[in-house]
Structure formats: C-alpha cells, structure tokens
C-alpha atoms as a PDB file:
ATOM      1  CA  UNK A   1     158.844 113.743  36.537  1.00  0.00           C
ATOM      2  CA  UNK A   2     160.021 117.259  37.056  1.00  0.00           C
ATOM      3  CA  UNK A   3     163.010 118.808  34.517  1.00  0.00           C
ATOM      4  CA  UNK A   4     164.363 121.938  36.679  1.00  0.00           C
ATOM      5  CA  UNK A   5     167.411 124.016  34.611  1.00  0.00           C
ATOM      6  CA  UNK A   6     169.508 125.037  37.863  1.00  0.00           C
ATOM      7  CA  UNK A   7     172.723 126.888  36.632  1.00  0.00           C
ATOM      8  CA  UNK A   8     172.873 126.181  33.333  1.00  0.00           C
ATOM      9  CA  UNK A   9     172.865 122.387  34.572  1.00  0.00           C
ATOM     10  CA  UNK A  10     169.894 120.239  33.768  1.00  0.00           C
ATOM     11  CA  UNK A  11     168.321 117.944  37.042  1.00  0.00           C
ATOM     12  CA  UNK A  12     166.103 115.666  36.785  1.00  0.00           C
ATOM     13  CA  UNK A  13     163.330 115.857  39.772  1.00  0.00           C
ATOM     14  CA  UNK A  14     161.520 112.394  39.838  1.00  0.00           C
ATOM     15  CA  UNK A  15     159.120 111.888  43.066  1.00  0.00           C
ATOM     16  CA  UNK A  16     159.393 109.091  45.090  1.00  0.00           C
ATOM     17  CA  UNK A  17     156.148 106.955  46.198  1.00  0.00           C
ATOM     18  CA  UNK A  18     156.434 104.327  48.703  1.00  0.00           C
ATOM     19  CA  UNK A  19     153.342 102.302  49.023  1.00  0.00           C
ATOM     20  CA  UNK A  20     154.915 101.114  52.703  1.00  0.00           C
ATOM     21  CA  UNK A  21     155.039 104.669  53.970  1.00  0.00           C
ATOM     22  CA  UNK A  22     151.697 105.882  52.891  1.00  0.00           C
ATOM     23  CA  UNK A  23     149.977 102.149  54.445  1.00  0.00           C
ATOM     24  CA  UNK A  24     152.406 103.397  57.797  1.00  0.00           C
ATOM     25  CA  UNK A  25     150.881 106.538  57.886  1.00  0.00           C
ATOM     26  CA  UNK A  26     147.408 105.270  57.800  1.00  0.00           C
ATOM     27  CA  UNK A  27     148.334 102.579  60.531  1.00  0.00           C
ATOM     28  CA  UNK A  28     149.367 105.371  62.504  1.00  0.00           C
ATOM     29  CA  UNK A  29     146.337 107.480  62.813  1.00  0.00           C
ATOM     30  CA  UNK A  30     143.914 104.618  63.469  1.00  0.00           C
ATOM     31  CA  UNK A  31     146.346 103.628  66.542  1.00  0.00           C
ATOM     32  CA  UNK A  32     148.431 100.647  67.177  1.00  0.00           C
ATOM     33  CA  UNK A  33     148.858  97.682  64.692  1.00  0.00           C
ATOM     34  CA  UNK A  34     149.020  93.887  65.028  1.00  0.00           C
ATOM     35  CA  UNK A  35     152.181  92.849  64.089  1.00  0.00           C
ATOM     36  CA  UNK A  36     151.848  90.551  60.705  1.00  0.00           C
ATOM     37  CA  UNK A  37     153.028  87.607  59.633  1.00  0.00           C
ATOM     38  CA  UNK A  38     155.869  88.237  56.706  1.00  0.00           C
ATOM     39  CA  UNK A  39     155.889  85.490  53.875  1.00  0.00           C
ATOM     40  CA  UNK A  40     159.369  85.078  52.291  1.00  0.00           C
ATOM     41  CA  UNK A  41     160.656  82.616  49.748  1.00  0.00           C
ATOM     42  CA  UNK A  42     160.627  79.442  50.015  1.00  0.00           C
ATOM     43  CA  UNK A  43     163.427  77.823  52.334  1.00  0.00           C
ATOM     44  CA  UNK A  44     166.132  75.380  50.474  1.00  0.00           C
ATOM     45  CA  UNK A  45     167.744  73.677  53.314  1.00  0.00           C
ATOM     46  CA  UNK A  46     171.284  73.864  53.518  1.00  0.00           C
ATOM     47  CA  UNK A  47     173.654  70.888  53.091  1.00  0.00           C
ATOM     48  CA  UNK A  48     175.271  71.820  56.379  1.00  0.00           C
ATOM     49  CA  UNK A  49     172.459  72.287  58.218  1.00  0.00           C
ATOM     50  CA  UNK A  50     172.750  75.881  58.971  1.00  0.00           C
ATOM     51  CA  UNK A  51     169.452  78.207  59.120  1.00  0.00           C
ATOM     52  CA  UNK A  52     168.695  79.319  55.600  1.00  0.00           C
ATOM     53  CA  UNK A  53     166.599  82.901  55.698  1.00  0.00           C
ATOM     54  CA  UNK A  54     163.078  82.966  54.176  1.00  0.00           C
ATOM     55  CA  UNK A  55     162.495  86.979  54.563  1.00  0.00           C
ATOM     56  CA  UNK A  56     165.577  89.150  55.178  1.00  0.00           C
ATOM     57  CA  UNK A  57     165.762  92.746  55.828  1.00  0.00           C
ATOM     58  CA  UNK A  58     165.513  94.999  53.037  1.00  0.00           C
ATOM     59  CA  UNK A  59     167.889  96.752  51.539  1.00  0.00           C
ATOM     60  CA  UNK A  60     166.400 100.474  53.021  1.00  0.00           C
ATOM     61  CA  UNK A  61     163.894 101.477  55.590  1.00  0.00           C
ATOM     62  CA  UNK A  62     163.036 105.003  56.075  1.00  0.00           C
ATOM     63  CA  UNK A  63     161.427 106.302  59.139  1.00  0.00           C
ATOM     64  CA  UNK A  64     158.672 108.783  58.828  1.00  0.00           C
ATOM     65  CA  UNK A  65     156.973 111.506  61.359  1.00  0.00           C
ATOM     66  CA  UNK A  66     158.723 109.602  64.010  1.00  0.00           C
ATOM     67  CA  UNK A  67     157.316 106.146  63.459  1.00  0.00           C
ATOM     68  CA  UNK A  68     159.474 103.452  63.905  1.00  0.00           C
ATOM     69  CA  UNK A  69     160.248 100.923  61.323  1.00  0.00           C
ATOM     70  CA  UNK A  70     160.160  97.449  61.713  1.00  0.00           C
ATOM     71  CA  UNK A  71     162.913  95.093  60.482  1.00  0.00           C
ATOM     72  CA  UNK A  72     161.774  91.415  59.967  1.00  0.00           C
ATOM     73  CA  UNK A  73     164.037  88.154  59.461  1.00  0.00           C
ATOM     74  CA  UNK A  74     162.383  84.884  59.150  1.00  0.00           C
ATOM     75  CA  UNK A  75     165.094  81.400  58.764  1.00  0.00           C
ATOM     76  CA  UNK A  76     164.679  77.622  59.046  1.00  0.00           C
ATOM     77  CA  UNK A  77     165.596  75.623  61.010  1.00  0.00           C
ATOM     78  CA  UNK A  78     166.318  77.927  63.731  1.00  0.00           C
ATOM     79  CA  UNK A  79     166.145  77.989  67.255  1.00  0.00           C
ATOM     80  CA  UNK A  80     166.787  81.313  67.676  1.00  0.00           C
ATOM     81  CA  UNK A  81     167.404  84.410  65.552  1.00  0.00           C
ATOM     82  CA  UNK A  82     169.009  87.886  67.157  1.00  0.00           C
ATOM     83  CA  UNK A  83     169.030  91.060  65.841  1.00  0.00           C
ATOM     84  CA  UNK A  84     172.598  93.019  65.516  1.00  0.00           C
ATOM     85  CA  UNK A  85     172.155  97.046  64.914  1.00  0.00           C
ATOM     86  CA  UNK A  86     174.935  99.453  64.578  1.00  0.00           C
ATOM     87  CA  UNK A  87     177.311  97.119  65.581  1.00  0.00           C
ATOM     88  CA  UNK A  88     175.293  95.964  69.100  1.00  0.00           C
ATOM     89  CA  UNK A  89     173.426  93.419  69.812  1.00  0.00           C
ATOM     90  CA  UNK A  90     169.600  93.866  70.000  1.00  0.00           C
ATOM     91  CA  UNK A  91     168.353  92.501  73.726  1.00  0.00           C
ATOM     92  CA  UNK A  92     165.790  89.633  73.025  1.00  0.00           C
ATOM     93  CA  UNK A  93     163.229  91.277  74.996  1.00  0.00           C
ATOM     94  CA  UNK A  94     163.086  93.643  72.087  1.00  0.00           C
ATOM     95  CA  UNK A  95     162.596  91.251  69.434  1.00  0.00           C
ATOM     96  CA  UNK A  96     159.276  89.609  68.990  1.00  0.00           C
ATOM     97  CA  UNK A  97     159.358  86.163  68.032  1.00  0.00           C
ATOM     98  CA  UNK A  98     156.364  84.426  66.072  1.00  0.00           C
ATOM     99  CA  UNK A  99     156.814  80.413  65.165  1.00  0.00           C
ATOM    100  CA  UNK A 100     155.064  80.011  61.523  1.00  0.00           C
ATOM    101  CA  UNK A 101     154.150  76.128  59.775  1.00  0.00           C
ATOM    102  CA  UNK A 102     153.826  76.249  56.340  1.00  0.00           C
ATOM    103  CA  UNK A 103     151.442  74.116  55.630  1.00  0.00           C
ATOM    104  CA  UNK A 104     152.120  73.425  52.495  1.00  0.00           C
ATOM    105  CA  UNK A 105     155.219  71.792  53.175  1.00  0.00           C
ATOM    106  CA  UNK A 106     155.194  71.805  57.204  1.00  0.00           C
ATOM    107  CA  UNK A 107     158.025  73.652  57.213  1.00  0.00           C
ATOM    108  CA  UNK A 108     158.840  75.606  61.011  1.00  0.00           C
ATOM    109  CA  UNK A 109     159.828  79.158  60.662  1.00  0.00           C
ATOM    110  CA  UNK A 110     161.356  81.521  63.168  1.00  0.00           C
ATOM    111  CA  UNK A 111     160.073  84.554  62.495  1.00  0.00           C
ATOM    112  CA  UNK A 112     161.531  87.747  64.285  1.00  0.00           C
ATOM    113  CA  UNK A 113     161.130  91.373  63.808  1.00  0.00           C
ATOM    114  CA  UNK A 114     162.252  94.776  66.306  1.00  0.00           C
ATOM    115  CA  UNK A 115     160.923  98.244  65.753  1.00  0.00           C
ATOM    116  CA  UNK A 116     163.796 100.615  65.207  1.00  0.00           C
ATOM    117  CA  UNK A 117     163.471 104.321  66.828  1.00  0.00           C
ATOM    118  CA  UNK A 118     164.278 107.543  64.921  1.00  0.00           C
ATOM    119  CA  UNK A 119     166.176 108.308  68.379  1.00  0.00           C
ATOM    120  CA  UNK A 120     168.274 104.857  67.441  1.00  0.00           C
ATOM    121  CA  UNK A 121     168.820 106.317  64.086  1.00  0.00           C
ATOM    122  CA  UNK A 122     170.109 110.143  64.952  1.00  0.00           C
ATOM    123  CA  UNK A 123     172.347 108.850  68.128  1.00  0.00           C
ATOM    124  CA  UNK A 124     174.745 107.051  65.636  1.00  0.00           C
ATOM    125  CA  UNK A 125     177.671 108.588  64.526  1.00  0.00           C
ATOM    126  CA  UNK A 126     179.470 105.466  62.285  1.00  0.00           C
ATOM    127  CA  UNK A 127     180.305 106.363  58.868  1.00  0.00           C
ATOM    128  CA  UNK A 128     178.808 103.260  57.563  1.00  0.00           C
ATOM    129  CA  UNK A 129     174.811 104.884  58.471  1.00  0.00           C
ATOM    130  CA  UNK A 130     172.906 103.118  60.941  1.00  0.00           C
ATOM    131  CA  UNK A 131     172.054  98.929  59.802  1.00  0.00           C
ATOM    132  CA  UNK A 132     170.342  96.344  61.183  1.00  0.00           C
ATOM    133  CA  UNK A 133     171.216  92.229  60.526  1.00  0.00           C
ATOM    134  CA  UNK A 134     169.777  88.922  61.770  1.00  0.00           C
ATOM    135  CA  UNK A 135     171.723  85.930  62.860  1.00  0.00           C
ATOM    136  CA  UNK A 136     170.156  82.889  62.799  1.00  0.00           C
ATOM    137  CA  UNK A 137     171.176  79.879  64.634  1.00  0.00           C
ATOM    138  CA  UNK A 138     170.366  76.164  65.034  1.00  0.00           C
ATOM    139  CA  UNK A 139     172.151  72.966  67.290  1.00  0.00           C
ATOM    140  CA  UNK A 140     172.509  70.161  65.440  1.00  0.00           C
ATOM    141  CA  UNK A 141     172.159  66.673  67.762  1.00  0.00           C
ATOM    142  CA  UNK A 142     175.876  65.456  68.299  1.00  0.00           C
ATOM    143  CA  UNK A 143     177.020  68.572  67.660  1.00  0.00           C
ATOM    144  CA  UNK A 144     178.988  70.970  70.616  1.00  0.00           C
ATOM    145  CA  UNK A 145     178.384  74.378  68.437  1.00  0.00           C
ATOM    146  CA  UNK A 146     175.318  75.306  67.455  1.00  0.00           C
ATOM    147  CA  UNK A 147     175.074  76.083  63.666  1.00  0.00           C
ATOM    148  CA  UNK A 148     174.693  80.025  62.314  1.00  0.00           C
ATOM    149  CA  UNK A 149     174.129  81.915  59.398  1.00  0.00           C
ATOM    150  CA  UNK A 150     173.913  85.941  58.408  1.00  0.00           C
ATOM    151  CA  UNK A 151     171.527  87.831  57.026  1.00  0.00           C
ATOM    152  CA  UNK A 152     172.189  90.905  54.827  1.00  0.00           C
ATOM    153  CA  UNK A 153     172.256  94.509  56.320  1.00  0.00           C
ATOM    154  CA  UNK A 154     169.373  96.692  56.021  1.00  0.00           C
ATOM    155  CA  UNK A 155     170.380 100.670  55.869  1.00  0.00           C
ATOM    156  CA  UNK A 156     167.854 102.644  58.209  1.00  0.00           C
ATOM    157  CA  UNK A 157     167.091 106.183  56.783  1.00  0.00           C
ATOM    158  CA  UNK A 158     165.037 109.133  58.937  1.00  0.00           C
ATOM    159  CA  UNK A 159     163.269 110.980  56.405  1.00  0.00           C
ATOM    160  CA  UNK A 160     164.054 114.861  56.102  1.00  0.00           C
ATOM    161  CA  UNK A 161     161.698 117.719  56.250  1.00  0.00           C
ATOM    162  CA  UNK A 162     161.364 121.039  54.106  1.00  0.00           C
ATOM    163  CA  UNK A 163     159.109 123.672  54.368  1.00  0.00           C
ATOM    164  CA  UNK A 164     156.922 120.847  56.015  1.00  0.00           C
ATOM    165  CA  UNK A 165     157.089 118.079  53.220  1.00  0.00           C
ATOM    166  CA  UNK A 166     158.663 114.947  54.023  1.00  0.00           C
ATOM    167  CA  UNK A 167     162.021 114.854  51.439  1.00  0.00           C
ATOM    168  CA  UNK A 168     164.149 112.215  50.799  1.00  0.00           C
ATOM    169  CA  UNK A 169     168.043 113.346  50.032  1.00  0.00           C
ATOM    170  CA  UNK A 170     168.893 111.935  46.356  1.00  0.00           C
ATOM    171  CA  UNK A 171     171.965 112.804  44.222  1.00  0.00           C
ATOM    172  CA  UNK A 172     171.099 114.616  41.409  1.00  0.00           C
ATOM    173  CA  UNK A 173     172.893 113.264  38.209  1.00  0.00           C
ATOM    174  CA  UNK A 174     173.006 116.395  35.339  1.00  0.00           C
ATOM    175  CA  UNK A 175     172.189 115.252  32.440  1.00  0.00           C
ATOM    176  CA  UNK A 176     174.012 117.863  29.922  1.00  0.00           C
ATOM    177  CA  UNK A 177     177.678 119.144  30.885  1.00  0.00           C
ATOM    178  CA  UNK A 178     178.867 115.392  32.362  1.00  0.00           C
ATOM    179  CA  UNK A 179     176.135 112.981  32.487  1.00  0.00           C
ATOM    180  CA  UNK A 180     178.321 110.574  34.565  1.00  0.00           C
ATOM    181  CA  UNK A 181     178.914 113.130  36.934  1.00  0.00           C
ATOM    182  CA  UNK A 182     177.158 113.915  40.479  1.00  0.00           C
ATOM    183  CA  UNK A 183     177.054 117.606  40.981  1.00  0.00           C
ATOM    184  CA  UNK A 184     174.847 118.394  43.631  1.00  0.00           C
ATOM    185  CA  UNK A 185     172.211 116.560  46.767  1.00  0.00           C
ATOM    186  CA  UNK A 186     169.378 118.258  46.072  1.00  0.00           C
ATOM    187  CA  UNK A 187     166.056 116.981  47.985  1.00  0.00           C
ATOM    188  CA  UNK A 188     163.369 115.121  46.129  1.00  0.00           C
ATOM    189  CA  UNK A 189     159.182 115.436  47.822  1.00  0.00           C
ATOM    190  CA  UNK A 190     157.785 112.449  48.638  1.00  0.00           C
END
C-alpha cells in the first residue's frame, strides 16, 4: 500500500493482483489453451423444474494486452444455455458447449463458455458498460414451453495503459477533508 498527499488531500494507492490475469498472461505466451472444465457449487434442483446454475459469470472480467476473456455458465438440467451480451444474443456457434457428470452424484451439467473480444468491449456505447448473461433452459415432458432461468450479469472491463503499465481506473476515496467523499479517478498499477 502506497499513501500519496496530492493537494493537501490524502489517497490511498493500494495495487491490485489478480492471480487470473498473471495465469492469462502465461497462457498466452506458451500459445493456445485447452479450454477447462469449471466446477461450481453444487446444483439444488428447483421445485419447478427450471435449470438451476452451478458456475455463473463473475461479477468483473478485465481484458488484458488484447486477450479475450472467457465467460463461463454451467446449469442443470438444461438442454441448452445461450449467452446474451450487451443486450444481443450470442450466436451458438460462438459458444462452446461441454456436457459434465458428476460422478459423485451423476448429476448432467451444461457447461458453456464464449471468449469476449476487447473489439466487443470498445464498440459499445450503453451507459450500463458492456455485460454478458446466460440463459438456461430445459422442456419439461407434457409441457408446451420449455422451462428458463437467468444468470447474473458479468461487467467486462479492458484494462488501461500508462506509461506502458497495465492500470486499472479506481476511485480514490480521501481519507482526511471528507472521508465519505470521492474526489478524484486516479489510476492504480497492476
């Protein structure tokens, strides 16, 4: 941790380590990856039947020297699960789909995951940032609609750069004229 007096105004600097991003960067200078299988939590079924989601998509993904990130969802039962970013649905041949047993319980999983582009990211303009969710869905036997349930959004980030360091954008909360008050974004090196 870093204690910076800018202005008469104290900041606190804290750097940020993400053990995904430094395993991505790795991955991406010995080449290409298989892509692995994601264990969530254990599935409750549903009393209605509906998929229930094992793995969902984190809350924040940040996308580093241009390496995509990849957003996984994993539900049962399902049939199918779809990918909605930004507002559009993701075309299936984007989406790689992976059936998983448990074995423990013999349990069938859906497992799905897309890799989402820095392009993707910088082309849209919404105010709400650029998200990704899964939908899950199931038929049920006498039953004319098939059965769906939502995952929660995931908030895709493309990491900054400054003076060639990757940065992350943080609000800096001063800590002696208002502590509850943000003053300034002030970039934090990661």
């Amino acid at each position: 941790m870093e204690w910076i007096r800018v202005s008469g105004v104290l900041v606190i600097l804290v750097q940020i380590a993400f053990g995904t991003v430094t395993d991505e960067l790795s991955e991406a200078e010995e080449g290409p990856s298989v892509l692995p299988v994601v264990q969530g939590d254990p599935v409750v079924p549903s009393a209605d039947g509906a998929p229930v989601f094992a793995l969902q998509p984190d809350q924040s993904y940040y996308i580093v020297r241009n390496k995509p990130v990849t957003v996984t969802c994993s539900a049962a039962p399902a049939d199918q699960i779809n990918f909605k970013c930004a507002g559009q649905w993701v075309r299936p041949q984007h989406q790689v789909n992976v059936d998983i047993v448990d074995p423990e319980t013999g349990i069938k999983y859906l497992q799905t995951s897309i890799d989402v582009t820095r392009e993707e990211v910088e082309e849209y303009f919404g105010s709400d940032g650029y998200w990704c969710e899964c939908h899950a869905w199931v038929s049920q036997p006498n039953e004319n609609q098939p059965r769906n349930t939502k995952s929660r959004r995931g908030l895709i980030h493309v990491a900054s750069r400054i003076n060639g360091c990757r940065a992350l954008w943080i609000v800096a909360v001063t800590a002696v004229i208002k502590p509850s008050a943000f003053y300034d974004i002030i970039p934090v090196i990661v």
